[in-house]
Protein backbone atom coordinates (compact mmCIF):
# COMPACT_ATOMS: atom_id res chain seq x y z
CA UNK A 1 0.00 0.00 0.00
CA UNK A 2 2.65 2.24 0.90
CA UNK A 3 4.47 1.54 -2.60
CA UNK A 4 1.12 2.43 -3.86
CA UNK A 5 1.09 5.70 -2.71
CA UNK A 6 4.14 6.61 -3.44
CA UNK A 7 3.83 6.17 -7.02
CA UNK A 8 0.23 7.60 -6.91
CA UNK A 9 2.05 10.65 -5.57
CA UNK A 10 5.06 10.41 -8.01
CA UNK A 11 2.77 10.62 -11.18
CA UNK A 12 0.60 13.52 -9.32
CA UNK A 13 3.87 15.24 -9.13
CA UNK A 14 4.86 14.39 -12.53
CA UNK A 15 1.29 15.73 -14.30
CA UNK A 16 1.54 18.80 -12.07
CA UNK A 17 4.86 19.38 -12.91
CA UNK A 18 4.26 21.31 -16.87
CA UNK A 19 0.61 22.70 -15.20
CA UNK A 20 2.98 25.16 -13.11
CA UNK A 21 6.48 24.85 -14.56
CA UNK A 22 6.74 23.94 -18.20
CA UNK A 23 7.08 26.02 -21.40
CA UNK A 24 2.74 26.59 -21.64
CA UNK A 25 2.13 26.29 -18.31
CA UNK A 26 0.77 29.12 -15.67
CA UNK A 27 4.05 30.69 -14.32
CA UNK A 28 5.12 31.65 -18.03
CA UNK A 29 1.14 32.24 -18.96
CA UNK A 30 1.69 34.96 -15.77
CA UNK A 31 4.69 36.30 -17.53
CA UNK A 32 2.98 36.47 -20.94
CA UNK A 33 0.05 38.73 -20.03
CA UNK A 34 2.41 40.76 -17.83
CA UNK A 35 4.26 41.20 -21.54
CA UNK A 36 1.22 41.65 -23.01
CA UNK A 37 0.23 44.59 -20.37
CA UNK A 38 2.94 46.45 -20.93
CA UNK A 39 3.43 46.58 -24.93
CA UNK A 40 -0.45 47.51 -24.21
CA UNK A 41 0.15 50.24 -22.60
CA UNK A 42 3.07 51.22 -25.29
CA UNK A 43 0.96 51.14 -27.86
CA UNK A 44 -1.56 53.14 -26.61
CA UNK A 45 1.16 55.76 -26.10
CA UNK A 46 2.68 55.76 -29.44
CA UNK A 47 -1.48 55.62 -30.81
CA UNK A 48 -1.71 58.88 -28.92
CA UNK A 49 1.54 60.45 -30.36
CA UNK A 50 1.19 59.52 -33.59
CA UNK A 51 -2.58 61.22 -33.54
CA UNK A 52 -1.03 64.62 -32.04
CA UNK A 53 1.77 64.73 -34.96
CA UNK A 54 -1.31 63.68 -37.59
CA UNK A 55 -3.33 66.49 -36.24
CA UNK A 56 -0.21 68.63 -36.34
CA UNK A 57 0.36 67.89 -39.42
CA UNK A 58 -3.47 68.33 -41.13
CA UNK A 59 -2.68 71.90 -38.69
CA UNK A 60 0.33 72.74 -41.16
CA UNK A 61 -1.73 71.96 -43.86
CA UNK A 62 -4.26 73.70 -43.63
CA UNK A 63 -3.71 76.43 -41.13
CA UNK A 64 -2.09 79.93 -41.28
CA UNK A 65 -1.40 80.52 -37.69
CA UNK A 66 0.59 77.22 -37.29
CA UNK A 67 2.71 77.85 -39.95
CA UNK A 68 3.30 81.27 -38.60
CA UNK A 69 3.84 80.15 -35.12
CA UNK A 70 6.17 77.65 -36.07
CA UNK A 71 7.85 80.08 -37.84
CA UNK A 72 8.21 82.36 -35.28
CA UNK A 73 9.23 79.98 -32.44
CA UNK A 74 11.92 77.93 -34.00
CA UNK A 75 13.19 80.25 -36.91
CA UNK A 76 13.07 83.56 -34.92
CA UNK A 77 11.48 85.54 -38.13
CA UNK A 78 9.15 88.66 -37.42
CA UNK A 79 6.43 89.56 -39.73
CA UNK A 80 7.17 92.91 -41.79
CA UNK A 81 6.91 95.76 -39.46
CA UNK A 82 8.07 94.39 -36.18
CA UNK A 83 11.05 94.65 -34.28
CA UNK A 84 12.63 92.16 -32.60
CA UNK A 85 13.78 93.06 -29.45
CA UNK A 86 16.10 90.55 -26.93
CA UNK A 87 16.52 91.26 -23.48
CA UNK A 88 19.65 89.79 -22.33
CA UNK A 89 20.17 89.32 -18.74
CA UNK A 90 22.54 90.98 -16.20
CA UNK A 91 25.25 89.20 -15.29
């Protein structure tokens, strides 16, 4: 009886063993959604970059004041009839 159980517990053990441990079984299934989670969540972030540069973009397009502000901001150009005037700090 004892013999029995022992190899009653032996192929428990050995059944058990890929539920929990093996390539498909819960610990990696764990790991997997955590994966999944995450590029989730990265995807969702590049989703809402990409729509703020594609509503930038349809902004250059099609608007004035963009192009203008753009202009102003990262090319330093005045409109004709301003003056640019720079402050520079004391030191």
């Amino acid at each position: 009886m004892r013999l029995l159980s022992l190899v009653l517990l032996a192929l428990t053990v050995a059944t058990q063993y890929p539920l929990w441990w093996g390539k498909g079984g819960w610990l990696s299934l764990r790991d997997l959604q955590a994966q999944v989670q995450t590029e989730t969540e990265q995807n969702e972030a590049l989703v809402a970059r990409n729509n703020a540069l594609q509503a930038e973009v349809q902004d250059l397009k099609t608007g004035i004041s963009a192009i203008e502000e753009r202009a102003r901001g990262e090319l330093n150009m005045i409109r004709e009839g301003e003056y640019f005037v720079q402050i520079l700090p004391r030191p």
